[in-house]
C-alpha atoms as a PDB file:
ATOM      1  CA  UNK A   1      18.316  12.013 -12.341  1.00  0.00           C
ATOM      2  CA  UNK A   2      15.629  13.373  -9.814  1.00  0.00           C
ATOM      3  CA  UNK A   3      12.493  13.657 -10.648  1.00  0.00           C
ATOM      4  CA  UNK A   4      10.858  17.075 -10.383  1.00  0.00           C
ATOM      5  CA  UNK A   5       8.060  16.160  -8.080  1.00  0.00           C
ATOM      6  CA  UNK A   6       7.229  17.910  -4.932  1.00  0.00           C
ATOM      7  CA  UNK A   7       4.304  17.333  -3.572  1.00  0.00           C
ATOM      8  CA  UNK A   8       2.791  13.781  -2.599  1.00  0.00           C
ATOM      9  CA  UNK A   9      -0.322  12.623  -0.661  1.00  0.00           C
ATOM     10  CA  UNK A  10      -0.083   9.107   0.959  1.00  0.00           C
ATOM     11  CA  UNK A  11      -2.976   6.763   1.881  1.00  0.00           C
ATOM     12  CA  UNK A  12      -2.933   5.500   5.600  1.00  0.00           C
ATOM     13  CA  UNK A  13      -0.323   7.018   7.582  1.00  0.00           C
ATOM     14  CA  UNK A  14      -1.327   6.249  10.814  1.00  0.00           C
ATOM     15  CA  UNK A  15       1.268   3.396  11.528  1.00  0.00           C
ATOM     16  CA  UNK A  16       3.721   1.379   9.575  1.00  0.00           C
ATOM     17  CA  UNK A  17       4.824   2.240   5.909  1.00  0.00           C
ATOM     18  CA  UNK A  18       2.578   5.245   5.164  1.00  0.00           C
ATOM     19  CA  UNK A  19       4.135   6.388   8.088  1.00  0.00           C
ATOM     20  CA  UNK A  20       7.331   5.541   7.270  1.00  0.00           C
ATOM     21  CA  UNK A  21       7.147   7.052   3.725  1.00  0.00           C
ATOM     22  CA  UNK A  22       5.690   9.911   4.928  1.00  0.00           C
ATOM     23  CA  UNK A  23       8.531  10.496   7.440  1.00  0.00           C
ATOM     24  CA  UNK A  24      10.742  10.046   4.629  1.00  0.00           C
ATOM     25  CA  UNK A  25       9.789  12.000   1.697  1.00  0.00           C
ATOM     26  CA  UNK A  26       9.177  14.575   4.445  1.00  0.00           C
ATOM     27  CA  UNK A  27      13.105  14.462   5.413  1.00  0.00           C
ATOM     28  CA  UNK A  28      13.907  14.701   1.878  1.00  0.00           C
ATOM     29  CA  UNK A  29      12.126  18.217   1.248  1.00  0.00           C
ATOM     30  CA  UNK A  30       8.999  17.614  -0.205  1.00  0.00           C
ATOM     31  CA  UNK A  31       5.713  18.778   0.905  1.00  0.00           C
ATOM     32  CA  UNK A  32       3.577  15.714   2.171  1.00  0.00           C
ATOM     33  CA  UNK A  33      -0.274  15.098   2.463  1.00  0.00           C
ATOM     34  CA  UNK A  34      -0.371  12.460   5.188  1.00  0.00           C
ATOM     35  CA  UNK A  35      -3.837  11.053   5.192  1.00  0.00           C
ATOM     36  CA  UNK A  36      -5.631   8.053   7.783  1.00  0.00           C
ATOM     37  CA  UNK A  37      -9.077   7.924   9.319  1.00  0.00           C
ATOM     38  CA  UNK A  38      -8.065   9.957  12.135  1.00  0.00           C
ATOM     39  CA  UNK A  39      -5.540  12.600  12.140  1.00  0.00           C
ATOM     40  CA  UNK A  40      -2.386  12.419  14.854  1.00  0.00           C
ATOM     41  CA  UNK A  41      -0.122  15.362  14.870  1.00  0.00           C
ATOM     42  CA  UNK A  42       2.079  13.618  17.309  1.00  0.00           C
ATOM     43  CA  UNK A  43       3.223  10.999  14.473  1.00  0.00           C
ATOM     44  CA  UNK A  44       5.089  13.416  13.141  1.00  0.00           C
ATOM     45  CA  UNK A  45       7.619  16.582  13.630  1.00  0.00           C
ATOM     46  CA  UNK A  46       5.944  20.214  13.289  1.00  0.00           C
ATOM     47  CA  UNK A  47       6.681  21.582   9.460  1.00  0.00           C
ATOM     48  CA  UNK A  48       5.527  23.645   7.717  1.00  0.00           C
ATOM     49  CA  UNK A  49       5.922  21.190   4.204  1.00  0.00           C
ATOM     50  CA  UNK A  50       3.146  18.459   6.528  1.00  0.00           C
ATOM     51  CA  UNK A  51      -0.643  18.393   6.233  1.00  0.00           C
ATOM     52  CA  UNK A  52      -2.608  15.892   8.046  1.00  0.00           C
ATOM     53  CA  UNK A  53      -5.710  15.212   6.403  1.00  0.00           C
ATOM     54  CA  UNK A  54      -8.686  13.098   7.043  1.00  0.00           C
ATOM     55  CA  UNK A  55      -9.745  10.179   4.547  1.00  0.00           C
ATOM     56  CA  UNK A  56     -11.525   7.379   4.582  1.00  0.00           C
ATOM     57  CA  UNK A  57     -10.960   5.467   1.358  1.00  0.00           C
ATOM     58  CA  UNK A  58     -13.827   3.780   1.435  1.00  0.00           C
ATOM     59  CA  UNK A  59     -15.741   6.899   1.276  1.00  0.00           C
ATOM     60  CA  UNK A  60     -16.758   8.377  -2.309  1.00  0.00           C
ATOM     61  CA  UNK A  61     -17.497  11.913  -0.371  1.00  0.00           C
ATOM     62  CA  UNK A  62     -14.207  11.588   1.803  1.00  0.00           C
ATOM     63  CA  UNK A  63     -11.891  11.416  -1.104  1.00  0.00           C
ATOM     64  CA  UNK A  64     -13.473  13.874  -3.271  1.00  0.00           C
ATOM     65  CA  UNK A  65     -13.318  16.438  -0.523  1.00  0.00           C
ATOM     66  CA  UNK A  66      -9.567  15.257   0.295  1.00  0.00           C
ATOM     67  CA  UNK A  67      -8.025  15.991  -3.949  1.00  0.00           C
ATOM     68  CA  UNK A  68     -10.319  18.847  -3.774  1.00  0.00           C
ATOM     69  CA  UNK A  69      -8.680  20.398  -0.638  1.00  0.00           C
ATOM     70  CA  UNK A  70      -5.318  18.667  -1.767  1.00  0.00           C
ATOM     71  CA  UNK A  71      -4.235  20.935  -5.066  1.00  0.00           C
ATOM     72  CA  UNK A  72      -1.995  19.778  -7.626  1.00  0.00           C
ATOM     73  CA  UNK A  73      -0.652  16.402  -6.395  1.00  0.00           C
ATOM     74  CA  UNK A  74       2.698  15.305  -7.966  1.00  0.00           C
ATOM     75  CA  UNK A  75       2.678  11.954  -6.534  1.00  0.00           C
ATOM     76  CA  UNK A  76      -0.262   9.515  -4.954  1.00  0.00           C
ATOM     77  CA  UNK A  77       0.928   6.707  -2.633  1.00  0.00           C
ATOM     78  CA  UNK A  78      -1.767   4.050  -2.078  1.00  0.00           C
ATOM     79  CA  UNK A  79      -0.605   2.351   1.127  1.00  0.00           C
ATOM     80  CA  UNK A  80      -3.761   1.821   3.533  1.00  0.00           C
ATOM     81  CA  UNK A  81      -5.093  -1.597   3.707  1.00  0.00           C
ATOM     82  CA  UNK A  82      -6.187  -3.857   6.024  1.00  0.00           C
ATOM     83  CA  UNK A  83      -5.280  -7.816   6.595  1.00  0.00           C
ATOM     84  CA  UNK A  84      -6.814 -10.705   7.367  1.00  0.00           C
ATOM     85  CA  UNK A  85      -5.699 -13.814   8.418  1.00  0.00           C
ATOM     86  CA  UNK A  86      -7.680 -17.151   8.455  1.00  0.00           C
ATOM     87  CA  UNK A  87      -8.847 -20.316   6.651  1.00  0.00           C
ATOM     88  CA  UNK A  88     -10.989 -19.300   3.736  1.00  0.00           C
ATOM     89  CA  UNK A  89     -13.940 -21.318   4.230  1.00  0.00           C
ATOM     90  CA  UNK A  90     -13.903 -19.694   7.879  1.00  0.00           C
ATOM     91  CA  UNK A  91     -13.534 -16.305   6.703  1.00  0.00           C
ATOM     92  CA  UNK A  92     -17.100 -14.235   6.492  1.00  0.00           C
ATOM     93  CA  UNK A  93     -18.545 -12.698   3.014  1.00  0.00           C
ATOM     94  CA  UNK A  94     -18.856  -9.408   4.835  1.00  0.00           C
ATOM     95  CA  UNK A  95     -15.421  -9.339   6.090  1.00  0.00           C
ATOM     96  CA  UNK A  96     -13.729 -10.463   2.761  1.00  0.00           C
ATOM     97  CA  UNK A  97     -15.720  -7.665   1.031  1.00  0.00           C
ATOM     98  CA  UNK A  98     -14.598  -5.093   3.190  1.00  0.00           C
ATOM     99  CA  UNK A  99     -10.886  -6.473   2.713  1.00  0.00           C
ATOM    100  CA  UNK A 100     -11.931  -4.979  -0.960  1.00  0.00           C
ATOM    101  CA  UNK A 101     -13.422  -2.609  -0.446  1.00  0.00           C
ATOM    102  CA  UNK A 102     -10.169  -0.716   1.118  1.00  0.00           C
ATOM    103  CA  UNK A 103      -7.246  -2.730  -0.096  1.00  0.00           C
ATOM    104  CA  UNK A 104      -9.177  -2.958  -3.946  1.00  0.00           C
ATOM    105  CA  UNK A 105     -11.719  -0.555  -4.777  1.00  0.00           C
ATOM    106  CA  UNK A 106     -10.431   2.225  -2.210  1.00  0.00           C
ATOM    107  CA  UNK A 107      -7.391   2.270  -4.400  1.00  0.00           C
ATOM    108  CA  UNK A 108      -9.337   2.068  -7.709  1.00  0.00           C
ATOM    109  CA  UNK A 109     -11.165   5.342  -6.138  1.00  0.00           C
ATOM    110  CA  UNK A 110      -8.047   7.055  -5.104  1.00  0.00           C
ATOM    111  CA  UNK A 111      -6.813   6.685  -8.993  1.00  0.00           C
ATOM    112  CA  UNK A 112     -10.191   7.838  -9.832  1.00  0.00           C
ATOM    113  CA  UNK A 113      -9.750  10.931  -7.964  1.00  0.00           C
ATOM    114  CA  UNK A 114      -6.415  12.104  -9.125  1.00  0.00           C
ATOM    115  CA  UNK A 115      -5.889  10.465 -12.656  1.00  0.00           C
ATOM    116  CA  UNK A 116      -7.965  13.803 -13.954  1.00  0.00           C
ATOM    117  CA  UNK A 117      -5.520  16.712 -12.994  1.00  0.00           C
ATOM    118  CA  UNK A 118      -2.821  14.207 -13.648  1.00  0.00           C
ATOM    119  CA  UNK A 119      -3.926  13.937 -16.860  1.00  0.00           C
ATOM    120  CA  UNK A 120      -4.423  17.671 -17.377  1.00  0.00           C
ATOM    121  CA  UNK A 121      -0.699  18.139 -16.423  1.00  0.00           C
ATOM    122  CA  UNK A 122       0.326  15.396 -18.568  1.00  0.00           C
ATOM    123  CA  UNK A 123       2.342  14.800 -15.179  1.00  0.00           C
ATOM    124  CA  UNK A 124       2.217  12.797 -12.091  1.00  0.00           C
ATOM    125  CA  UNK A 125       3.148   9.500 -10.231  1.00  0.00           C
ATOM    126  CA  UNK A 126       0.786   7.154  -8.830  1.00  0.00           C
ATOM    127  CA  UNK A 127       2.276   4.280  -6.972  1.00  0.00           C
ATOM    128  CA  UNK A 128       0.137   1.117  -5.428  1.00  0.00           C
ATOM    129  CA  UNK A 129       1.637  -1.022  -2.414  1.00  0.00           C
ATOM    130  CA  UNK A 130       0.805  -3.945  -2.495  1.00  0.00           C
ATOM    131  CA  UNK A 131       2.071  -6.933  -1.175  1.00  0.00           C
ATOM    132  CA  UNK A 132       4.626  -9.897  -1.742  1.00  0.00           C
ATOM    133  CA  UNK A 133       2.301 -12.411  -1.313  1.00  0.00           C
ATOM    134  CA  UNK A 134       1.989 -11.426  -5.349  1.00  0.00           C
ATOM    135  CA  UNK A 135       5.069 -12.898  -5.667  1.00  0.00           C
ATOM    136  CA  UNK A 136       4.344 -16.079  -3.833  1.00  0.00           C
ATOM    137  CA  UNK A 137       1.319 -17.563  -2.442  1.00  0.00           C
ATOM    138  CA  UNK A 138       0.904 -17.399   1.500  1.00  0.00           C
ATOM    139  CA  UNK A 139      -1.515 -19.840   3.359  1.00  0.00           C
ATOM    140  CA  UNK A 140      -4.303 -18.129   5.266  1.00  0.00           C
ATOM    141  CA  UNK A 141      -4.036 -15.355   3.748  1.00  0.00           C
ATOM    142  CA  UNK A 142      -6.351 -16.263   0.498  1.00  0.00           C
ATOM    143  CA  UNK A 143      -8.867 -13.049   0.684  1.00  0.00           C
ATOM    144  CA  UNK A 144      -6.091 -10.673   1.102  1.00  0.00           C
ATOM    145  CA  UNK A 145      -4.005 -11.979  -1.307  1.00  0.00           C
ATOM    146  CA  UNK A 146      -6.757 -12.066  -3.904  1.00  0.00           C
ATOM    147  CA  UNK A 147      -7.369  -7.802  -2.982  1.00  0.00           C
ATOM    148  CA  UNK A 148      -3.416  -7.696  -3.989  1.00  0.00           C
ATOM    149  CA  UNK A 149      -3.344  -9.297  -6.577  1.00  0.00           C
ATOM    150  CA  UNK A 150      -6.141  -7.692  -8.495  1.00  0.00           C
ATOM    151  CA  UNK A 151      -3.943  -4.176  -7.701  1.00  0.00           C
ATOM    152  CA  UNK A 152      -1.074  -5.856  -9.500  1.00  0.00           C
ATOM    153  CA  UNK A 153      -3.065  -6.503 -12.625  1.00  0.00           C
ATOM    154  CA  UNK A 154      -4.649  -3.209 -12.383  1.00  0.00           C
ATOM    155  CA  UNK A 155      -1.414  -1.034 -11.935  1.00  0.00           C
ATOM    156  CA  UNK A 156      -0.035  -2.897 -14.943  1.00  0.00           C
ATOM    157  CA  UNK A 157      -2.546  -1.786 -16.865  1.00  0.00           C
ATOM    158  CA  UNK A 158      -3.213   1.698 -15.732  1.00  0.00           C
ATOM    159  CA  UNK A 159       0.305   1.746 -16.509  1.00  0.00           C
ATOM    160  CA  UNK A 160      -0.039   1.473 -20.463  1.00  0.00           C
ATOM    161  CA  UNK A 161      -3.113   3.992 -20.597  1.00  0.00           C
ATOM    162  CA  UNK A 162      -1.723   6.635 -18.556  1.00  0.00           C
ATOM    163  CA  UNK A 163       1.984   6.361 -20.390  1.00  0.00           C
ATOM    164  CA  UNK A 164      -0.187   7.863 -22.932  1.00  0.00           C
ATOM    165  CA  UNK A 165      -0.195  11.286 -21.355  1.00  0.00           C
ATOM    166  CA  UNK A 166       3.166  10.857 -19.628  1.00  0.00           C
ATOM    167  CA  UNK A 167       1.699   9.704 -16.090  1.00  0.00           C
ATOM    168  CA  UNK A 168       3.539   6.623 -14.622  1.00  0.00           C
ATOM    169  CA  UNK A 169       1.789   4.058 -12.268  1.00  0.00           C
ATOM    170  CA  UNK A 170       4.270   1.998 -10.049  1.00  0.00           C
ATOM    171  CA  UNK A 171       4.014  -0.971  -7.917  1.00  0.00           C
ATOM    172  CA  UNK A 172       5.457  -1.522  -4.743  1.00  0.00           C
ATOM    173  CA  UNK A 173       5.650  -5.044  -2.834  1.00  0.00           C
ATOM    174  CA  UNK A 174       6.782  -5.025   0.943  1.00  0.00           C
ATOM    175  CA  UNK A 175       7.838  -8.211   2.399  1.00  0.00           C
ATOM    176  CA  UNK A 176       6.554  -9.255   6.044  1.00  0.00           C
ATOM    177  CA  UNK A 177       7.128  -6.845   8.310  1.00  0.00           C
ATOM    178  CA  UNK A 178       6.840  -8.411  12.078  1.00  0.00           C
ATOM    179  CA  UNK A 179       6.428  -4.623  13.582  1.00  0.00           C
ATOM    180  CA  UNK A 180       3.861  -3.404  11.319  1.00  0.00           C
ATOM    181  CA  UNK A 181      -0.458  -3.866  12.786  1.00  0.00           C
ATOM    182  CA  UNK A 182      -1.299  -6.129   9.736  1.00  0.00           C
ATOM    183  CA  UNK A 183      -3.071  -8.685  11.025  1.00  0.00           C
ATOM    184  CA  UNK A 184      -4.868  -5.850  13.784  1.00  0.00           C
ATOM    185  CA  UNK A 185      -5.950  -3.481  11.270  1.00  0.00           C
ATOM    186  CA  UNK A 186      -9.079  -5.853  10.983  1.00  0.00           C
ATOM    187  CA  UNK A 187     -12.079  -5.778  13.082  1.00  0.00           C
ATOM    188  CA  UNK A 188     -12.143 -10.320  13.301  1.00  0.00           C
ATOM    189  CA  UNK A 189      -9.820 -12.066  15.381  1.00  0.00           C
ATOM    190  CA  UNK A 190      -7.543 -14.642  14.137  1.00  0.00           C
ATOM    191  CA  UNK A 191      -8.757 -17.491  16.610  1.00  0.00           C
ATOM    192  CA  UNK A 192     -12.178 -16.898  14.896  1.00  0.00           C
ATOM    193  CA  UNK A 193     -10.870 -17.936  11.504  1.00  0.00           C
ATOM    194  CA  UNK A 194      -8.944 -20.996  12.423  1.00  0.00           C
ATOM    195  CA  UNK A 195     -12.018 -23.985  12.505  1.00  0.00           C
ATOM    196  CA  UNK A 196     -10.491 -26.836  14.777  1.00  0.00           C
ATOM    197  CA  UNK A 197      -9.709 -28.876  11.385  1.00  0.00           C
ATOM    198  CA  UNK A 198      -7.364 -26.569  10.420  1.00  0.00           C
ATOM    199  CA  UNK A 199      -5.084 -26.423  14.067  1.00  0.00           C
ATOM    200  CA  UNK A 200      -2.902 -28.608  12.823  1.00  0.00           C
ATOM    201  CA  UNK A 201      -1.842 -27.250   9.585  1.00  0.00           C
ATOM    202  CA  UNK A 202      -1.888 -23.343  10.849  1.00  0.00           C
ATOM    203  CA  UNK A 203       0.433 -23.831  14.048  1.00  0.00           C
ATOM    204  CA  UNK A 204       3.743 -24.132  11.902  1.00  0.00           C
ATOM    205  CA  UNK A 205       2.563 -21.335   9.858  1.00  0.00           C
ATOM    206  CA  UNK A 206       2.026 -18.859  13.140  1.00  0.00           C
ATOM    207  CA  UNK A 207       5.104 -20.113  14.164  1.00  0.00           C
ATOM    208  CA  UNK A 208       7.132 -18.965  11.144  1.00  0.00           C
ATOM    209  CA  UNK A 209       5.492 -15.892  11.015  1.00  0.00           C
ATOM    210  CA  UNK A 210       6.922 -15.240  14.684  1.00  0.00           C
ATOM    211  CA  UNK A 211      10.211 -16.294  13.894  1.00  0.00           C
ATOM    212  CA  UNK A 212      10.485 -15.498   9.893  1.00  0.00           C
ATOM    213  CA  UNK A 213      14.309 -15.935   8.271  1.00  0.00           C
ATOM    214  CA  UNK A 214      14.311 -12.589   6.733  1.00  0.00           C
ATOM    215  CA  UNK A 215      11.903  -9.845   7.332  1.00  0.00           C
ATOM    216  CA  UNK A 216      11.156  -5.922   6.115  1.00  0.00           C
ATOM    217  CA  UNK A 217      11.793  -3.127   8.110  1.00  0.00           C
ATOM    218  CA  UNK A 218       9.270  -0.147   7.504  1.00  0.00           C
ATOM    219  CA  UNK A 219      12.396   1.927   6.161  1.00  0.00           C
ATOM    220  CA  UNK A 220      12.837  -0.496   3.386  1.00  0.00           C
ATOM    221  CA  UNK A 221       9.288  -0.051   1.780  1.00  0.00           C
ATOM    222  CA  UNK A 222       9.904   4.007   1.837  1.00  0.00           C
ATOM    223  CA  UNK A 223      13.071   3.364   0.185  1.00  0.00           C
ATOM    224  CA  UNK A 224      11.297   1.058  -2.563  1.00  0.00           C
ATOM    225  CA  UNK A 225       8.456   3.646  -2.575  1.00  0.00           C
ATOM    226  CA  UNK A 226      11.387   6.666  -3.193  1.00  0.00           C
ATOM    227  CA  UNK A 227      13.120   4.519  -5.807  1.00  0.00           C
ATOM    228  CA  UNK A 228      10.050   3.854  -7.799  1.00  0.00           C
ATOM    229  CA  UNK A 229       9.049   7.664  -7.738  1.00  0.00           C
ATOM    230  CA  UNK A 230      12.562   8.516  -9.050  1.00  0.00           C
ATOM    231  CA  UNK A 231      13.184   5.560 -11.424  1.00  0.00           C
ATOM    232  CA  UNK A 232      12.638   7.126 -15.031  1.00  0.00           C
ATOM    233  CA  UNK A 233      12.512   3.551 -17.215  1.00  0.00           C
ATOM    234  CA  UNK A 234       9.824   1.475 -17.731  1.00  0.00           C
ATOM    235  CA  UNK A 235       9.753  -0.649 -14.763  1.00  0.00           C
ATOM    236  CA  UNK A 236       7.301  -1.688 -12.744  1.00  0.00           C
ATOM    237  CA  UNK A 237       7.563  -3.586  -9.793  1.00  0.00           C
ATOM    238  CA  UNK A 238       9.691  -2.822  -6.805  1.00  0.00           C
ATOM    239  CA  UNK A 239      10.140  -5.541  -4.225  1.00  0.00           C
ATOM    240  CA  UNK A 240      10.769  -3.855  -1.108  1.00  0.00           C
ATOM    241  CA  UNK A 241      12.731  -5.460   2.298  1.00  0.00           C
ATOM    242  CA  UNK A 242      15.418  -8.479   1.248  1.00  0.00           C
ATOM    243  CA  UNK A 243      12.605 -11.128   1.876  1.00  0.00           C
ATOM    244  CA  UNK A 244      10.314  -9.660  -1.149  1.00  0.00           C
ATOM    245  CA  UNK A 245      13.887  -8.638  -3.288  1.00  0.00           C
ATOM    246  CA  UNK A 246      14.632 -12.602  -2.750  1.00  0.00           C
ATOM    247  CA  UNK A 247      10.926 -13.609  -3.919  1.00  0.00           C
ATOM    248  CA  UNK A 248      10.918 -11.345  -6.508  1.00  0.00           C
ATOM    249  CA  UNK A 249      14.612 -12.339  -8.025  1.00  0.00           C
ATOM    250  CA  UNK A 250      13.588 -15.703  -7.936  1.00  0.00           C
ATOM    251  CA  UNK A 251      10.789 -15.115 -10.058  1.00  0.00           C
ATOM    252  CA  UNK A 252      12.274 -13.607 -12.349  1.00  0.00           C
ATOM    253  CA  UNK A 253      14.539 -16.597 -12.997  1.00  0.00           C
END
């Protein structure tokens, strides 16, 4: 059954799975609201369902102006984050709040800004990417992991609440994805965040992360994201890419 939703807005489309999804659900017919920091037309192909919008969702005053300019929005897709890589105990305060303040609290304030006419409707689709690190722990990757996993518990919960009024919340975990600017959306460089103590223990890790066994292509998170906005149970979670569908089975038992 397909869900009669046509419009969605989608959080950091500049690169990667935003852009991905965007490109997708774009294909498919629907009208899109691509949103990043910085608009580029020449992501995408002209049409007349596209709007490129500015947002920062760090910014209280950029996201009220962007669901004020947006109208009725049938489905939000929280994708933009930003990584970080590192030993913990070399990782700055400063840095690991602004890890939250995008990948946590900007999607707490995208909710925020959308849950209302949502609500209203007693209608609407909000879906969270997240990360498969949820599913199983990843060295040096402790801060970001933490800003995941507090989406996880959040979605599950926004979940119950909004059932209530017959809006869904969804989560959506993409594997590693070797092609996609995770650890360079970040203004610290990895070399910074690796003390000389820790050499020895991160130079496997780097090296597995070059040469992974299984991996995501940006295609398989839109697919997860278009499955979870047409799934019409109860579910959840949706793994996305066969290294987070292996994680995730195996959790499951």
């Amino acid at each position: 059954m397909m869900v009669p939703m046509q419009t969605i807005l989608i959080t950091g489309t500049s690169s990667g799975y935003g852009l991905e999804t965007a490109l997708h659900f774009l294909d498919k017919g629907w009208n899109v609201i691509a949103t990043m920091r910085r608009p580029d037309a020449s992501l995408f192909p002209a049409s007349p369902r596209l709007r490129l919008v500015p947002l920062d969702v760090t910014s209280d005053e950029s996201i009220a102006a962007t669901v004020a300019s947006a109208g009725p929005i049938d489905v939000l897709v929280n994708n933009a984050g930003i990584g970080v890589v590192g030993a913990f105990e070399a990782t700055p305060m400063a840095h690991i709040r602004k890890v939250f303040a995008t990948n946590t609290f900007g999607v707490m304030a995208m909710c925020q800004g959308v849950i209302p006419q949502m609500r209203e409707r007693r209608s609407g689709m909000i879906v969270n990417v997240t990360s498969s690190v949820t599913l199983a722990a990843m060295p040096l990757a402790a801060a970001y992991t933490a800003s995941k996993q507090a989406i996880e518990g959040f979605t599950g919960s926004l979940a119950h609440e909004l059932g209530y009024f017959n809006v869904r919340a969804r989560l959506v975990e993409p594997g590693y994805a070797p092609t996609t600017r995770f650890a360079q959306n970040t203004d610290i460089r990895i070399e910074d965040l690796i003390p000389p103590a820790y050499v020895g223990f991160a130079a496997p890790i780097f090296e597995a992360f070059a040469h992974p066994a299984m991996t995501t292509k940006e295609t398989d998170v839109a697919e997860a994201i278009w499955a979870a906005v047409h799934d019409t149970s109860n579910r959840l979670q949706f793994p996305g890419g066969a290294d987070a569908v292996a994680l995730y089975e195996a959790r499951q038992g």
